[in-house]
C-alpha atoms as a PDB file:
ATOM      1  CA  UNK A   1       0.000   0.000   0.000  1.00  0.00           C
ATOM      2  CA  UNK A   2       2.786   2.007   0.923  1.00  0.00           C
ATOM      3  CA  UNK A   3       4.807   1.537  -2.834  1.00  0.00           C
ATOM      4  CA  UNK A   4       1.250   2.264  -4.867  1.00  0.00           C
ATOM      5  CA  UNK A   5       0.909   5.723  -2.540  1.00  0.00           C
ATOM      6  CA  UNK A   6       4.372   6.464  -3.107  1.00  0.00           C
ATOM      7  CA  UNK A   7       3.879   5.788  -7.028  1.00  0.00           C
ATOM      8  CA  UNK A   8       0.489   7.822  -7.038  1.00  0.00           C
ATOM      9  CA  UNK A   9       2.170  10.840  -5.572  1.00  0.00           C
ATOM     10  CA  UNK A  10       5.123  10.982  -7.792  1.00  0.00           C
ATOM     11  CA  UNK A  11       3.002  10.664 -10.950  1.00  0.00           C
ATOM     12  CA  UNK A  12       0.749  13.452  -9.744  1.00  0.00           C
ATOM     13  CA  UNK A  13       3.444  15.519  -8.761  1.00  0.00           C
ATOM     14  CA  UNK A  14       6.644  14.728 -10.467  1.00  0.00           C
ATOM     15  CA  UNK A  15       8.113  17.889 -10.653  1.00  0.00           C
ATOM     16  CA  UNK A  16       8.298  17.958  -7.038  1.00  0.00           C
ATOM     17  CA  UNK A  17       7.906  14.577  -5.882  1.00  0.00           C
ATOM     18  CA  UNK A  18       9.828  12.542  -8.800  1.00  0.00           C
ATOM     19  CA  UNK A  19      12.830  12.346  -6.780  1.00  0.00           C
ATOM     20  CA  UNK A  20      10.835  10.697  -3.122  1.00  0.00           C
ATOM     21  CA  UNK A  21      12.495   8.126  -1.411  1.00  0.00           C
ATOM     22  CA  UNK A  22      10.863   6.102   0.969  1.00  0.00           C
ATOM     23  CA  UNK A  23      11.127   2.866   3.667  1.00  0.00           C
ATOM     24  CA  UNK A  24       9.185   0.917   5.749  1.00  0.00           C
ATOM     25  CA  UNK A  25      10.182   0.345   9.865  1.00  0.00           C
ATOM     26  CA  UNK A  26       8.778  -1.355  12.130  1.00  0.00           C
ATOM     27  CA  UNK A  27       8.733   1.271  14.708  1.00  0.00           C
ATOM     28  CA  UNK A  28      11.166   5.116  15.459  1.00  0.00           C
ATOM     29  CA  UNK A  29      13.341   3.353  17.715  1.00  0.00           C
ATOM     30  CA  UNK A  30      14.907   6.865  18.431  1.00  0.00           C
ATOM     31  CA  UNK A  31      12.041   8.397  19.500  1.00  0.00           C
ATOM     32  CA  UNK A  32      11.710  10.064  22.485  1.00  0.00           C
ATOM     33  CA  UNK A  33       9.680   7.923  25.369  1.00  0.00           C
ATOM     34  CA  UNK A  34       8.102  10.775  27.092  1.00  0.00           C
ATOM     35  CA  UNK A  35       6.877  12.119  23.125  1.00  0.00           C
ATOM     36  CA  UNK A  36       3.764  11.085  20.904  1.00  0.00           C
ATOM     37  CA  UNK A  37       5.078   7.836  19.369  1.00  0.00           C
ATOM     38  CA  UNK A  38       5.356   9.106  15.542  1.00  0.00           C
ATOM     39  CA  UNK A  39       3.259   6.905  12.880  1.00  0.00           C
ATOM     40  CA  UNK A  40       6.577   8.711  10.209  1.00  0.00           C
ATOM     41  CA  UNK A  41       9.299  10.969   9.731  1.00  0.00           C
ATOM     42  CA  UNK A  42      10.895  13.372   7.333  1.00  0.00           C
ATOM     43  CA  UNK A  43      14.350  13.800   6.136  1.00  0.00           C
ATOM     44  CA  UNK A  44      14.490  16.531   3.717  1.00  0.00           C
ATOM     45  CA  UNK A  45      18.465  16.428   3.027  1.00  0.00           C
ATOM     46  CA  UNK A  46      18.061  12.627   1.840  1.00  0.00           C
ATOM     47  CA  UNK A  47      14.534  13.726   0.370  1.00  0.00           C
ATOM     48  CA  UNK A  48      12.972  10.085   2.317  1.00  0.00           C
ATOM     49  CA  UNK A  49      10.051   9.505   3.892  1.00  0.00           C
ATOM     50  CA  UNK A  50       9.710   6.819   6.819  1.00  0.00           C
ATOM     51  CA  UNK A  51       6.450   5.142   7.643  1.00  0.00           C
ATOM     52  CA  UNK A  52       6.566   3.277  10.901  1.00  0.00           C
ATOM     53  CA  UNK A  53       4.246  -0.003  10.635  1.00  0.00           C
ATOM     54  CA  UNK A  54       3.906  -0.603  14.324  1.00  0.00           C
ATOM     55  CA  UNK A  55       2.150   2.838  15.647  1.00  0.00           C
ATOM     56  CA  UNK A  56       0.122   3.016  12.772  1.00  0.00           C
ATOM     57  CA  UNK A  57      -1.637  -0.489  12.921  1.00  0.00           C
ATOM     58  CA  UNK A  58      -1.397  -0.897  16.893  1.00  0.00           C
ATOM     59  CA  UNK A  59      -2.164   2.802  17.911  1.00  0.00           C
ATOM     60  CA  UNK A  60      -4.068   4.664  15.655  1.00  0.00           C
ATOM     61  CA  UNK A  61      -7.303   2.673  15.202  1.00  0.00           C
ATOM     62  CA  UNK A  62      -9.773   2.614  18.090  1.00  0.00           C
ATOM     63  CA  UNK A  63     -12.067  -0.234  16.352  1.00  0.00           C
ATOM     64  CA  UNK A  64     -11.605  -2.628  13.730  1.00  0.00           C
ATOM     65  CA  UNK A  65     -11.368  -2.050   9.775  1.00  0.00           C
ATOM     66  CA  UNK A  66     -12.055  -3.151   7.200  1.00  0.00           C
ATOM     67  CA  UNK A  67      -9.240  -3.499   4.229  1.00  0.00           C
ATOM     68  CA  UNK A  68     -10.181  -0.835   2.362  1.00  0.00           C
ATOM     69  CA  UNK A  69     -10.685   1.635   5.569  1.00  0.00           C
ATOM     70  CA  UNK A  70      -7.261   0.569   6.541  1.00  0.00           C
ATOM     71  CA  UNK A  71      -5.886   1.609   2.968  1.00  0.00           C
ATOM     72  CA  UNK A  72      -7.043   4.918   3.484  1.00  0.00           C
ATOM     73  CA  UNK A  73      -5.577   4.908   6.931  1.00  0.00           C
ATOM     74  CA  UNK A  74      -2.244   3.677   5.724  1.00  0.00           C
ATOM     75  CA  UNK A  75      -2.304   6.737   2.630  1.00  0.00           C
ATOM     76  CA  UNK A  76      -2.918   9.303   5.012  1.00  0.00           C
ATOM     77  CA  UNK A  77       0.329   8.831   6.727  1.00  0.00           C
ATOM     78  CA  UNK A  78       2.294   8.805   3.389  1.00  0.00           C
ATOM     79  CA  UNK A  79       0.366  11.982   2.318  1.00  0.00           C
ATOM     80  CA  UNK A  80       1.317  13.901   5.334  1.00  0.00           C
ATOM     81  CA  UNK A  81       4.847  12.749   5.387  1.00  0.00           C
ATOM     82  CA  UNK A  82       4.792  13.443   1.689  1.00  0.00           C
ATOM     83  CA  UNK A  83       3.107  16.999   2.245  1.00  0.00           C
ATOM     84  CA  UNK A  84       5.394  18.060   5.128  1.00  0.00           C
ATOM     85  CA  UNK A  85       8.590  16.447   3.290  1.00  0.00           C
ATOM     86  CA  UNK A  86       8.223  19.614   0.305  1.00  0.00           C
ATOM     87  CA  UNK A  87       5.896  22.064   2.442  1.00  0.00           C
ATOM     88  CA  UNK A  88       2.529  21.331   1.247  1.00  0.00           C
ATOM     89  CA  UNK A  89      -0.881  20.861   3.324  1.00  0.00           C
ATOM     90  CA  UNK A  90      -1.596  17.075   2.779  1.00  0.00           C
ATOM     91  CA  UNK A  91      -5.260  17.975   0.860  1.00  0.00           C
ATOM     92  CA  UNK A  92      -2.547  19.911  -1.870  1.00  0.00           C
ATOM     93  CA  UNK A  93      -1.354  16.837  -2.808  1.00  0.00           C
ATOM     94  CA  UNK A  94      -4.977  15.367  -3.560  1.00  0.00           C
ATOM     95  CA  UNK A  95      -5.125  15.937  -7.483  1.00  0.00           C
ATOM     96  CA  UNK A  96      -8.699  17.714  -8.446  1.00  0.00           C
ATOM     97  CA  UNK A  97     -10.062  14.792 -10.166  1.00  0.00           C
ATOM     98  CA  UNK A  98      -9.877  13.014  -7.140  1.00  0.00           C
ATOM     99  CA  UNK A  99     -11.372  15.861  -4.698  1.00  0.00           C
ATOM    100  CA  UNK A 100     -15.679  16.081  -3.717  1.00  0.00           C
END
């Protein structure tokens, strides 16, 4: 899910999102105890984008899902990492065609 949301954004926006790296973790194991755990993070000087697996399947949801609800729950996460990573509200990123 993570690799087609990746692909989606840097076909809709290649000038600025052409160059996106990305991984997959299992958790921030550098994050600080006493902080929000973080569901990603952003390194603009390597241009990458980090989803952490753990907080997002374990933390986030307060009921269960179904597949596709947990799609959309998953894209969220790379949109806002995305969206921070080159300054952009995460809606931005949503091409029209796609918008209600």
């Amino acid at each position: 899910m993570v690799s087609q949301t990746v692909d989606f954004l840097r076909n809709s926006w290649p000038e600025e999102l052409s160059k996106l790296d990305y991984r997959l973790a299992e958790t921030d194991v550098t994050a600080d105890p006493k902080s929000e755990v973080p569901r990603y993070s952003v390194n603009t000087k390597t241009f990458r984008i980090t989803i952490y697996r753990l907080p997002i399947e374990r933390m986030t949801h307060h009921r269960r899902t179904d597949r596709l609800d947990e799609r959309f729950h998953i894209e969220q996460y790379v949109f806002q990492a995305a969206a921070e990573l080159i300054g952009k509200n995460p809606d931005d990123l949503i091409p029209d065609q796609f918008k209600r």
